[in-house]
Protein backbone atom coordinates (compact mmCIF):
# COMPACT_ATOMS: atom_id res chain seq x y z
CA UNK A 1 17.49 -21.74 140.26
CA UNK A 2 14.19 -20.31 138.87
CA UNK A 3 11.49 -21.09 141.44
CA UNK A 4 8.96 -21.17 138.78
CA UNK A 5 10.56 -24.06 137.17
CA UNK A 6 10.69 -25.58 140.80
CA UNK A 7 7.37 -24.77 141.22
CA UNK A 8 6.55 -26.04 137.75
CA UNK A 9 8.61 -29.54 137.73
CA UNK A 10 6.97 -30.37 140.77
CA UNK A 11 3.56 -30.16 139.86
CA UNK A 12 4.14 -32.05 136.99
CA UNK A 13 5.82 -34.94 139.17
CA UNK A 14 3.16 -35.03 141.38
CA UNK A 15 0.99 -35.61 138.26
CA UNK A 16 2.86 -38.05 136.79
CA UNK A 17 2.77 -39.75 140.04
CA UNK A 18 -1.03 -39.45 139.87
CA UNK A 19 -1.18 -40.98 136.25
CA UNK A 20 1.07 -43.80 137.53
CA UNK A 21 -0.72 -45.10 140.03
CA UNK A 22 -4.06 -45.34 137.91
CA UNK A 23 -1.62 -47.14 135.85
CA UNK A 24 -0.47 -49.29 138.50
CA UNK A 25 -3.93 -51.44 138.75
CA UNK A 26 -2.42 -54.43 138.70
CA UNK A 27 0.82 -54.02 140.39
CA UNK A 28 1.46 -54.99 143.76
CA UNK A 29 1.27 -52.10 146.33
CA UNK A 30 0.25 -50.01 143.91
CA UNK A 31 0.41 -46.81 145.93
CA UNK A 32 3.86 -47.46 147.79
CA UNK A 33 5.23 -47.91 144.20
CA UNK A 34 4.20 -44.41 142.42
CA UNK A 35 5.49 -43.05 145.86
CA UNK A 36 8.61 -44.49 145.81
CA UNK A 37 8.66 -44.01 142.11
CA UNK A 38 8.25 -40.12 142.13
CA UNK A 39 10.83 -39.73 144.93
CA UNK A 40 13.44 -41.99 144.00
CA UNK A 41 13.11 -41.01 140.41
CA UNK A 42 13.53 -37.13 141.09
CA UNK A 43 16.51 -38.02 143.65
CA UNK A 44 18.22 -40.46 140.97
CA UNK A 45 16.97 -38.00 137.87
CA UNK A 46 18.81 -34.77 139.51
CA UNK A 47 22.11 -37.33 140.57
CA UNK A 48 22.43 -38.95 137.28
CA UNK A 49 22.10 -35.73 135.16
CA UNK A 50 24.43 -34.48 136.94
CA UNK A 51 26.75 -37.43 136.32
CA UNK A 52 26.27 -37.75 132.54
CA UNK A 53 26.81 -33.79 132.26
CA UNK A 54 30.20 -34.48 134.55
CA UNK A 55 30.71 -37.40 132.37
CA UNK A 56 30.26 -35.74 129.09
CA UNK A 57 32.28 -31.94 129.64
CA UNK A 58 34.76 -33.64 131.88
CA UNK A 59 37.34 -31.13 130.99
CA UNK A 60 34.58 -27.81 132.16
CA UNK A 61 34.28 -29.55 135.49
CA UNK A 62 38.13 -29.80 135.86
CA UNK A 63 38.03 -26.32 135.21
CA UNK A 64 35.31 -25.24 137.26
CA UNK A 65 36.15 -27.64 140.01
CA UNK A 66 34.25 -30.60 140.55
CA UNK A 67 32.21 -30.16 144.12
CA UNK A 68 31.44 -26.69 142.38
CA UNK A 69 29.94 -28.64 138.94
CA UNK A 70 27.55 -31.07 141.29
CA UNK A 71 26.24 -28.73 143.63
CA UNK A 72 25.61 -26.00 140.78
CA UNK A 73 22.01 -24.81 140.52
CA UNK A 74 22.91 -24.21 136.90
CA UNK A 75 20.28 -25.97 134.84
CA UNK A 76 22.64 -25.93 131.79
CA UNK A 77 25.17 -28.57 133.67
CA UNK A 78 22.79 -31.31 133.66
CA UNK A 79 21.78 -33.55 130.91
CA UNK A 80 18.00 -33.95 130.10
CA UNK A 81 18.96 -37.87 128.74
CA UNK A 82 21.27 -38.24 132.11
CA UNK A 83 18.11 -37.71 134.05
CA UNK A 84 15.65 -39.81 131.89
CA UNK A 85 18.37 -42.19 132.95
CA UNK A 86 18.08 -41.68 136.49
CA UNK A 87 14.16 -41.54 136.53
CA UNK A 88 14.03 -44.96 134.98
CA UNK A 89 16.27 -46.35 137.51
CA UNK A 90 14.53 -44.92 140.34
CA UNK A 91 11.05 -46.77 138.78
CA UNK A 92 13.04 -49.94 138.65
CA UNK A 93 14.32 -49.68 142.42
CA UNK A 94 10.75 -48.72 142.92
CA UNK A 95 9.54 -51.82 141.70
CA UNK A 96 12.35 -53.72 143.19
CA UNK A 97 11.36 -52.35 147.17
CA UNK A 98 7.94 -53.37 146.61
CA UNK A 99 8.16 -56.83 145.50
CA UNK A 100 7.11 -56.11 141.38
CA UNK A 101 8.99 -56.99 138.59
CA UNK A 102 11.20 -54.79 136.98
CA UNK A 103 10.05 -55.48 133.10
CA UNK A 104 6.43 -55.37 134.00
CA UNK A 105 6.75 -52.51 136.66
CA UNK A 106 8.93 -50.53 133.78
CA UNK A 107 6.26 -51.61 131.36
CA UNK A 108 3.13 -49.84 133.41
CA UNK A 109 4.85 -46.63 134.12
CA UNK A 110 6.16 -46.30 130.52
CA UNK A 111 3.52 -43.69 129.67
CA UNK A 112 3.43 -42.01 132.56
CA UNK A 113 7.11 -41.21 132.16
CA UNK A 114 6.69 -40.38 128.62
CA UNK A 115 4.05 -38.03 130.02
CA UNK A 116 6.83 -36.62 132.81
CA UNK A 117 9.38 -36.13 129.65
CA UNK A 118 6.88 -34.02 128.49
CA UNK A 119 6.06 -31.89 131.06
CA UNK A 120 9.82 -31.31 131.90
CA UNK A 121 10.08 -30.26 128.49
CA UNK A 122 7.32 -27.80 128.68
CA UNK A 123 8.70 -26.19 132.01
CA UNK A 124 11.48 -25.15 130.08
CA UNK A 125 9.41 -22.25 128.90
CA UNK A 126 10.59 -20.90 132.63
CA UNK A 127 14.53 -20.79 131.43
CA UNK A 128 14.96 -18.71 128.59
CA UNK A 129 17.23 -19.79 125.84
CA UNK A 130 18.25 -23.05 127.38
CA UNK A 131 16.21 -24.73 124.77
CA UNK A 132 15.59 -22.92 121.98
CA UNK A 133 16.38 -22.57 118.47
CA UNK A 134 17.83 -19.91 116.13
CA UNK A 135 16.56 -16.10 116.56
CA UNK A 136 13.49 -15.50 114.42
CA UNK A 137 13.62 -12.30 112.70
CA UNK A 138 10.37 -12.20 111.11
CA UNK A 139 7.40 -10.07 113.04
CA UNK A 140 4.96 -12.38 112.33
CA UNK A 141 6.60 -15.26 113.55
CA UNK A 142 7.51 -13.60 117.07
CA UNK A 143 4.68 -14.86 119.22
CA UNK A 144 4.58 -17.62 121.60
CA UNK A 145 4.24 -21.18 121.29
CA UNK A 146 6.28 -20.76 117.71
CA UNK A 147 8.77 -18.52 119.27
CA UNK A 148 10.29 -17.93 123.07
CA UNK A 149 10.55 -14.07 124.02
CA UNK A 150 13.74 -13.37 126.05
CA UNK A 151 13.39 -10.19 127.74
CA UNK A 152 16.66 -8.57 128.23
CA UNK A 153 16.11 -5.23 129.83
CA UNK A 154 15.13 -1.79 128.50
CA UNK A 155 12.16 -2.90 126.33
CA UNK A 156 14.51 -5.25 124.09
CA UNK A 157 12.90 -8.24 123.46
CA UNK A 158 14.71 -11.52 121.43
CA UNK A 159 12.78 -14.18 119.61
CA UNK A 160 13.94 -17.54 119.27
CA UNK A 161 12.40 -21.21 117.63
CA UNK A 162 10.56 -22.43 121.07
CA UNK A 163 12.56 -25.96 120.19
CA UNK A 164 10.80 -27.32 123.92
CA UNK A 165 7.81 -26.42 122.95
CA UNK A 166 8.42 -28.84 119.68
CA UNK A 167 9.83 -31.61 122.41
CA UNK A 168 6.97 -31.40 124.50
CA UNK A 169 4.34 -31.76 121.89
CA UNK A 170 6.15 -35.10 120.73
CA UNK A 171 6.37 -36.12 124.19
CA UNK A 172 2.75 -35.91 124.45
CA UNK A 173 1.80 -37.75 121.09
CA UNK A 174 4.21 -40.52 122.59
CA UNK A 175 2.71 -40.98 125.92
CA UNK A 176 -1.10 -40.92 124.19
CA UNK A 177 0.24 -43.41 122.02
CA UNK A 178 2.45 -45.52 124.57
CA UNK A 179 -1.20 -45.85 126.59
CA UNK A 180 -3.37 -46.71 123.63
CA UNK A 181 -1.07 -48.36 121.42
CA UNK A 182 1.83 -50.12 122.88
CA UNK A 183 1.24 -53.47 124.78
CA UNK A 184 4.38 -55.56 124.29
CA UNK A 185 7.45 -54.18 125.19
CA UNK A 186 5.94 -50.91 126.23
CA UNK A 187 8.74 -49.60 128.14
CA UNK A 188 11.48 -50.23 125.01
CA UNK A 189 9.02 -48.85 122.46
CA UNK A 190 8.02 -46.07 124.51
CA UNK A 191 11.76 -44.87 124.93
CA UNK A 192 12.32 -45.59 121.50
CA UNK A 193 9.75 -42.73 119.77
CA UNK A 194 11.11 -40.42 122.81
CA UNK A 195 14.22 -40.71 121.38
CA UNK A 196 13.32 -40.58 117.69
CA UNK A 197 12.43 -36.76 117.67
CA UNK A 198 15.16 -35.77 119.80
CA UNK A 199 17.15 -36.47 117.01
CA UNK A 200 16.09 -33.47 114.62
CA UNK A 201 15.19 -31.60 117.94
CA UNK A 202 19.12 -31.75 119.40
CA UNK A 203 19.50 -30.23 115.51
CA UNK A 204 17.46 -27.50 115.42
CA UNK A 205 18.94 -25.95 119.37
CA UNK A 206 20.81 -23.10 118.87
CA UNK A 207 23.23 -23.64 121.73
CA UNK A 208 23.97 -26.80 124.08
CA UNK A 209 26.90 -27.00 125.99
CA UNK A 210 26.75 -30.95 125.78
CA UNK A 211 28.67 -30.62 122.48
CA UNK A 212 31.88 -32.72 121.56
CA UNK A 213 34.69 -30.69 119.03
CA UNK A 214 31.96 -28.46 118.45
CA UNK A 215 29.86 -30.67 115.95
CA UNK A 216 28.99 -33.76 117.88
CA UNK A 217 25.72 -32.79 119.88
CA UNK A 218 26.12 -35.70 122.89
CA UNK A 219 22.48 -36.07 123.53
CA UNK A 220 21.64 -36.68 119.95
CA UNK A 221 24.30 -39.15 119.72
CA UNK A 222 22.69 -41.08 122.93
CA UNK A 223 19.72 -41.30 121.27
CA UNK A 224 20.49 -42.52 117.88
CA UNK A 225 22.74 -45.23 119.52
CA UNK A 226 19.83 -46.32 121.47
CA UNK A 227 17.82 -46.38 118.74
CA UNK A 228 20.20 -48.67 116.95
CA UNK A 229 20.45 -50.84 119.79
CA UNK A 230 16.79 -51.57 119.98
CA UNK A 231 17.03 -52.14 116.42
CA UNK A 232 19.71 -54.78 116.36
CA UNK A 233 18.15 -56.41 119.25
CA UNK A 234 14.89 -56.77 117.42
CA UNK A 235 17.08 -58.50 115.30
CA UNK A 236 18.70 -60.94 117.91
CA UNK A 237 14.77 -61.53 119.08
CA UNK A 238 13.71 -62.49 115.89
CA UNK A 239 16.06 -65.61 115.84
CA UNK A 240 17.42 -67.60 112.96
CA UNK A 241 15.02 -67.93 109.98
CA UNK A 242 13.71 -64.72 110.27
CA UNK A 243 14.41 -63.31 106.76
CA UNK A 244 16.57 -59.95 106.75
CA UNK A 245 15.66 -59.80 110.65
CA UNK A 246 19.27 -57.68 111.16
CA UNK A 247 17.69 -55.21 107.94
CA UNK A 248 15.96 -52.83 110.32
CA UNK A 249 19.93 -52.21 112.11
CA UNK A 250 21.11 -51.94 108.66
CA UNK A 251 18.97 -49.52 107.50
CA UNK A 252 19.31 -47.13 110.99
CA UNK A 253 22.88 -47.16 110.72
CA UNK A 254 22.95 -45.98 107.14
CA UNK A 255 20.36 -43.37 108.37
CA UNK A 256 22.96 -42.60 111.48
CA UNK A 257 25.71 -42.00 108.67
CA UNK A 258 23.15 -39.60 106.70
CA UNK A 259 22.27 -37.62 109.97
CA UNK A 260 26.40 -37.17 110.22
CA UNK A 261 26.48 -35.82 106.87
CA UNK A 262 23.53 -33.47 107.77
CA UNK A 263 24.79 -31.77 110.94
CA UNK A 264 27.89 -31.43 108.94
CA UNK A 265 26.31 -29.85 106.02
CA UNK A 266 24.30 -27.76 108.41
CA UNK A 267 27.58 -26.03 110.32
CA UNK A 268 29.83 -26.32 107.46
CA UNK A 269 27.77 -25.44 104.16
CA UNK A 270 25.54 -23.18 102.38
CA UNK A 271 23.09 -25.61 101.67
CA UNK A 272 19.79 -24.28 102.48
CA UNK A 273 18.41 -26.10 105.73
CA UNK A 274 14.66 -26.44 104.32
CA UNK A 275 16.62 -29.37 102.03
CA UNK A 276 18.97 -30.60 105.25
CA UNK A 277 15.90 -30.68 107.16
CA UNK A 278 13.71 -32.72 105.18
CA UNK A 279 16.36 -35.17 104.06
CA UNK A 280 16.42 -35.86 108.14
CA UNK A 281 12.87 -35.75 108.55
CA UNK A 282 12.65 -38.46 106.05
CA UNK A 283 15.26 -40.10 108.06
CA UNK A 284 13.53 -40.04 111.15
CA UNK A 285 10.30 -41.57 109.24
CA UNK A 286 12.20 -44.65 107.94
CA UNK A 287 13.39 -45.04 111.30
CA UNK A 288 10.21 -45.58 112.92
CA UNK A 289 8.94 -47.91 109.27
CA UNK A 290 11.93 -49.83 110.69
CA UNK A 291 10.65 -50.18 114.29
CA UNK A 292 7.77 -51.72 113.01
CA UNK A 293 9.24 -53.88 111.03
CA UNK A 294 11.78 -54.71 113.48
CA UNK A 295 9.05 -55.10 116.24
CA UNK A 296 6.59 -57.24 113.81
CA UNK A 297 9.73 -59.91 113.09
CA UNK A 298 10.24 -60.06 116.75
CA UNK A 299 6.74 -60.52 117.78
CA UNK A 300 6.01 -62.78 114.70
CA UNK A 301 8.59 -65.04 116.60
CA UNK A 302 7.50 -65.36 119.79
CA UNK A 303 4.13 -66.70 118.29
């Protein structure tokens, strides 16, 4: 495994862990908490990616043998989403060892995990193509943070749509938000807008093994479904009398159906992508109108 990713990931746990516990002001054991929080959250994060990715290509790991799949250093046999997964449980066990509630514990460390999604996806400027886009051809495009240079030997140099660089910078605009912004339901809203991106982001990678018949990109799919989960249960919060409280679902899983039809005009059409692309951009806004909305009915209700 690249030791400067190592190096890297650490750093920016031990951060996060920093941010948390100025965070944690009002939490009990404040300190024990981001402890327990950064260790069981890399221990569970590492596990459960590993799981999902098992999960996911169960027919590779047959192959390849599964005690050879789990104790891989390969960074491609792990799912990014699988070890959001396992960070979030580890905050929750956190919170349960130290005598906070879950919610409210999950609620306070919501930015500093969108923060720690971030920085993972920054550190993946140590691994090459494992997140990047399509190879840019153009001169003037071929410098870095646009573009990721892959050195392969003998002064040959590739170029390729630095696609983590794109994740990273939304991370960052979610966790600046999540602090400032979000005070109900911090944790759900937080994860939400992490997920939102991804969408267009899964699109635009050039190669990712978690990949279903060769059109269904898994992690993409986890996030839209979670999307329309928090959608429809917006709905279920907003109770009877709430008019069109279930229109928010609606809409997202008309918008789900549209981003099918994209990735399929995308690998099996000539349609330029600059029109593909912006008819899923334009998804991705109405999404987030609809999270507001969604969120407003919901809130509106509890009043």
């Amino acid at each position: 495994m690249n030791q400067s990713y190592l190096i890297f990931m650490l750093g920016s746990a031990m951060i996060t862990a920093g941010v948390h516990y100025l965070l944690a002001g009002g939490m009990k054991k404040r300190g024990l908490l981001a402890a327990l929080t950064f260790v069981f959250g890399a221990a569970l994060g590492v596990v459960c990616s590993k799981l999902v990715y098992g999960l996911i290509c169960i027919q590779d790991v047959l192959l390849d043998g599964i005690g050879e799949t789990l104790l891989s250093d390969n960074l491609e046999c792990m799912s990014y989403y699988g070890g959001v997964a396992g960070v979030i449980l580890g905050a929750a066990l956190a919170a349960k060892c130290t005598g906070n509630k879950v919610v409210k514990a999950l609620n306070t460390y919501a930015p500093a995990g969108a923060l720690m999604a971030a920085l993972a996806r920054f550190g993946e400027y140590f691994l090459d193509t494992i997140n990047v886009g399509r190879m840019i051809e153009d001169e003037r495009l071929q410098f870095f943070p646009l573009a990721q240079g892959v050195d392969f030997g003998y002064g040959y140099t590739e170029w390729y749509l630095a696609v983590f660089m794109l994740c990273g910078i939304a991370g960052v605009i979610v966790f600046l938000v999540s602090l400032n912004k979000f005070k109900d339901k911090r944790f759900l809203r937080t994860l939400f807008y992490l997920c939102l991106p991804q969408i267009i982001f899964e699109s635009l990678r050039n190669y990712n093994r978690l990949t279903w018949t060769q059109f269904v990109r898994v992690e993409q799919l986890m996030c839209m479904l979670y999307i329309e989960a928090m959608l429809l249960l917006y709905g279920v919060w907003a109770g009877k009398g709430t008019r069109n409280r279930f229109l928010p679902a609606i809409v997202g899983l008309v918008c789900a159906g549209v981003f099918v039809g994209v990735e399929f005009a995308l690998d099996k059409t000539n349609l330029s992508h600059a029109v593909t692309y912006a008819v899923m951009i334009a998804g991705l806004i109405i999404l987030g109108w609809m999270e507001h909305v969604g969120f407003k009915n919901a809130v509106m209700k509890k009043q």
